[in-house]
Protein backbone atom coordinates (compact mmCIF):
# COMPACT_ATOMS: atom_id res chain seq x y z
CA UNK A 1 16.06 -7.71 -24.04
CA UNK A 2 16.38 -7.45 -27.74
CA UNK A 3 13.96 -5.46 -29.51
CA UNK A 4 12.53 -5.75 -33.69
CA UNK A 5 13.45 -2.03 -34.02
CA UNK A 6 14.57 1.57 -32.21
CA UNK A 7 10.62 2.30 -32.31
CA UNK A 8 9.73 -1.36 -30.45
CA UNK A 9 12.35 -0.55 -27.93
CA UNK A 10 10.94 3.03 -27.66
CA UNK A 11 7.38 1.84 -27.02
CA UNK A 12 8.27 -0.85 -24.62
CA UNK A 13 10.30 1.87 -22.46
CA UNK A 14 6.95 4.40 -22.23
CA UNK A 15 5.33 1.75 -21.34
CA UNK A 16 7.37 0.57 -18.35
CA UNK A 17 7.94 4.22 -17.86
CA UNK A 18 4.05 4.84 -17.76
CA UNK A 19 3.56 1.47 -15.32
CA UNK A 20 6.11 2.79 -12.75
CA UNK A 21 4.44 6.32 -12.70
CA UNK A 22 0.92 4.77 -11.89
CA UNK A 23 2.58 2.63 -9.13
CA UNK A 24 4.94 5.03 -7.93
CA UNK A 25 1.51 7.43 -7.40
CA UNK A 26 -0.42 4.72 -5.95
CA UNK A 27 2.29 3.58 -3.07
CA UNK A 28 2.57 7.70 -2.64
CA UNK A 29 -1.52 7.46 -2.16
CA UNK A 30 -1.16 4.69 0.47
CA UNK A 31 1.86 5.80 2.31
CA UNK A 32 0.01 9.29 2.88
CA UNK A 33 -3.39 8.02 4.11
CA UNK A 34 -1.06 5.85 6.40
CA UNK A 35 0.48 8.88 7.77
CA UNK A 36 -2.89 10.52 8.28
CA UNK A 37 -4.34 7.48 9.78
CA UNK A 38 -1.71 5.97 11.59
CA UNK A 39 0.51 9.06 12.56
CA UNK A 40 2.74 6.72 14.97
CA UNK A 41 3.30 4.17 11.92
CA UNK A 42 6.52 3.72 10.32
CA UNK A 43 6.97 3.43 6.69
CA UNK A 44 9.28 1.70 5.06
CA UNK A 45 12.76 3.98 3.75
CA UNK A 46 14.12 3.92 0.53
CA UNK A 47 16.49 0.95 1.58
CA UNK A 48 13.59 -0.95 2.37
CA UNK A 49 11.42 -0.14 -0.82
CA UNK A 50 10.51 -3.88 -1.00
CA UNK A 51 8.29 -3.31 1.55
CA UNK A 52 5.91 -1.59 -0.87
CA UNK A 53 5.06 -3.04 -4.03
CA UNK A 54 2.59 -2.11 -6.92
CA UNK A 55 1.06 -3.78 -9.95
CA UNK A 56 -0.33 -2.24 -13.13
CA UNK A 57 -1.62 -3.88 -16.16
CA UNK A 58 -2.59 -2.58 -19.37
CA UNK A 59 -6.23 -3.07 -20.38
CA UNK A 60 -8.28 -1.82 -23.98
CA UNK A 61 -5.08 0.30 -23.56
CA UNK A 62 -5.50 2.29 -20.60
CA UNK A 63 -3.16 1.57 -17.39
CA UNK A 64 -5.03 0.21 -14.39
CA UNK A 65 -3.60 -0.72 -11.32
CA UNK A 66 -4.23 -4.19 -9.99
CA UNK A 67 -2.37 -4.71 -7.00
CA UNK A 68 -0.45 -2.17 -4.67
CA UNK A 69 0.47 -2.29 -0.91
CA UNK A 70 3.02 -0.87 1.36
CA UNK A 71 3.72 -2.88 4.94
CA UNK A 72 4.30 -0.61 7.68
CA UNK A 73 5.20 -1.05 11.85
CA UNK A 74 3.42 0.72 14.62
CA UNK A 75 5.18 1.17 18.60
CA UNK A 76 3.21 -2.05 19.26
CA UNK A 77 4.79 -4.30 16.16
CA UNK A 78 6.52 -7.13 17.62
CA UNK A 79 5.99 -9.81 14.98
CA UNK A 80 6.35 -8.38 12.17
CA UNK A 81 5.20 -5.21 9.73
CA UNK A 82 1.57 -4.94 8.92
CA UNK A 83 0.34 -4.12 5.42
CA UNK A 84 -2.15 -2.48 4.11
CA UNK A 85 -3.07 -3.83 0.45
CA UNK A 86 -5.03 -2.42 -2.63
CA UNK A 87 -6.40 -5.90 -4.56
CA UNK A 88 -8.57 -4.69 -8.16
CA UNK A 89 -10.12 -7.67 -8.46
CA UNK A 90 -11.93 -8.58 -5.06
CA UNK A 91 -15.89 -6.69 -4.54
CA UNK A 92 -15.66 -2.89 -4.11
CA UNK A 93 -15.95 -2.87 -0.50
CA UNK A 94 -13.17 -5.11 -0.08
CA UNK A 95 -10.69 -3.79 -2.24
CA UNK A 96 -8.70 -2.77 0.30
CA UNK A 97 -7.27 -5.19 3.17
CA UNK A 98 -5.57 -4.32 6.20
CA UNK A 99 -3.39 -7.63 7.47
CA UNK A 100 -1.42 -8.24 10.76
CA UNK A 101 1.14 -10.45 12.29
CA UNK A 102 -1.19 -12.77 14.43
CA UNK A 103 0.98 -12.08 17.48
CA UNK A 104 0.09 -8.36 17.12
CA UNK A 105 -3.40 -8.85 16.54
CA UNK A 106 -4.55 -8.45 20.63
CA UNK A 107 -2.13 -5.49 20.32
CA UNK A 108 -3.36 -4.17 17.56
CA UNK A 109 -7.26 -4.45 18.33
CA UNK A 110 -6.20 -2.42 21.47
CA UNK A 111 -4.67 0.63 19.64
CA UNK A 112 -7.91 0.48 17.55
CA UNK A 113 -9.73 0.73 20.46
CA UNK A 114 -7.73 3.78 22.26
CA UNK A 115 -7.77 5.46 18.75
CA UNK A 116 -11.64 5.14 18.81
CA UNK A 117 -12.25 6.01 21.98
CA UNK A 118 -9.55 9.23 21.58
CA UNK A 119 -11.58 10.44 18.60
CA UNK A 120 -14.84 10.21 20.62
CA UNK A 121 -15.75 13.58 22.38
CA UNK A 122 -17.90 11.61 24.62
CA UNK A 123 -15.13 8.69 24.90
CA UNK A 124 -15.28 7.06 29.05
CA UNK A 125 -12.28 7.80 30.90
């Protein structure tokens, strides 16, 4: 990249810099409320940091986050990782969407279930 002056190339480097801090805290965000929710789950490692991906976007000059999401496996994954994804732009109650490999999904709705019924103190044997 070829910048105008020092100062452009300055800017343009706080800016990236800025970005990759608002990502960097947002994949951090997910990753730990995997951990807490999914304590079994594994996360991707650093050689595998494609796995979790974020977006940020300037707007009226303020850094907002558009996209993030990290994929992650559980003991049951046979297909493939699942991924739990932060989209900005969808209604506030679906901002945040859980996909999974549609041969895990039986799987998967069974963990739910032992999960819920776990956490239950009146859960059936």
């Amino acid at each position: 990249v070829t910048y105008c002056s020092p100062l452009c190339e300055a800017q343009d480097r706080l800016d990236r810099a800025s970005q990759d801090a608002v990502e960097t805290r947002w994949i951090r965000k997910l990753r730990l409320y995997l951990r807490q929710r999914y304590p079994e789950c594994t996360l991707p490692s650093k050689e595998t940091a494609s796995r979790e991906q974020g977006y940020v976007a300037v707007r009226d000059g303020r850094y907002r986050l558009e996209q993030v999401f990290v994929e992650f496996t559980l003991p049951f994954s046979k297909h493939g990782p699942l991924k739990l994804k932060f989209q900005h732009d969808l209604p506030l109650g679906e901002r945040f969407i859980l996909t999974c490999p549609n041969g895990d999904i039986e799987a998967f709705e069974n963990y739910r279930m032992m999960q819920t019924a776990a956490a239950s103190p009146h859960a059936m044997p």
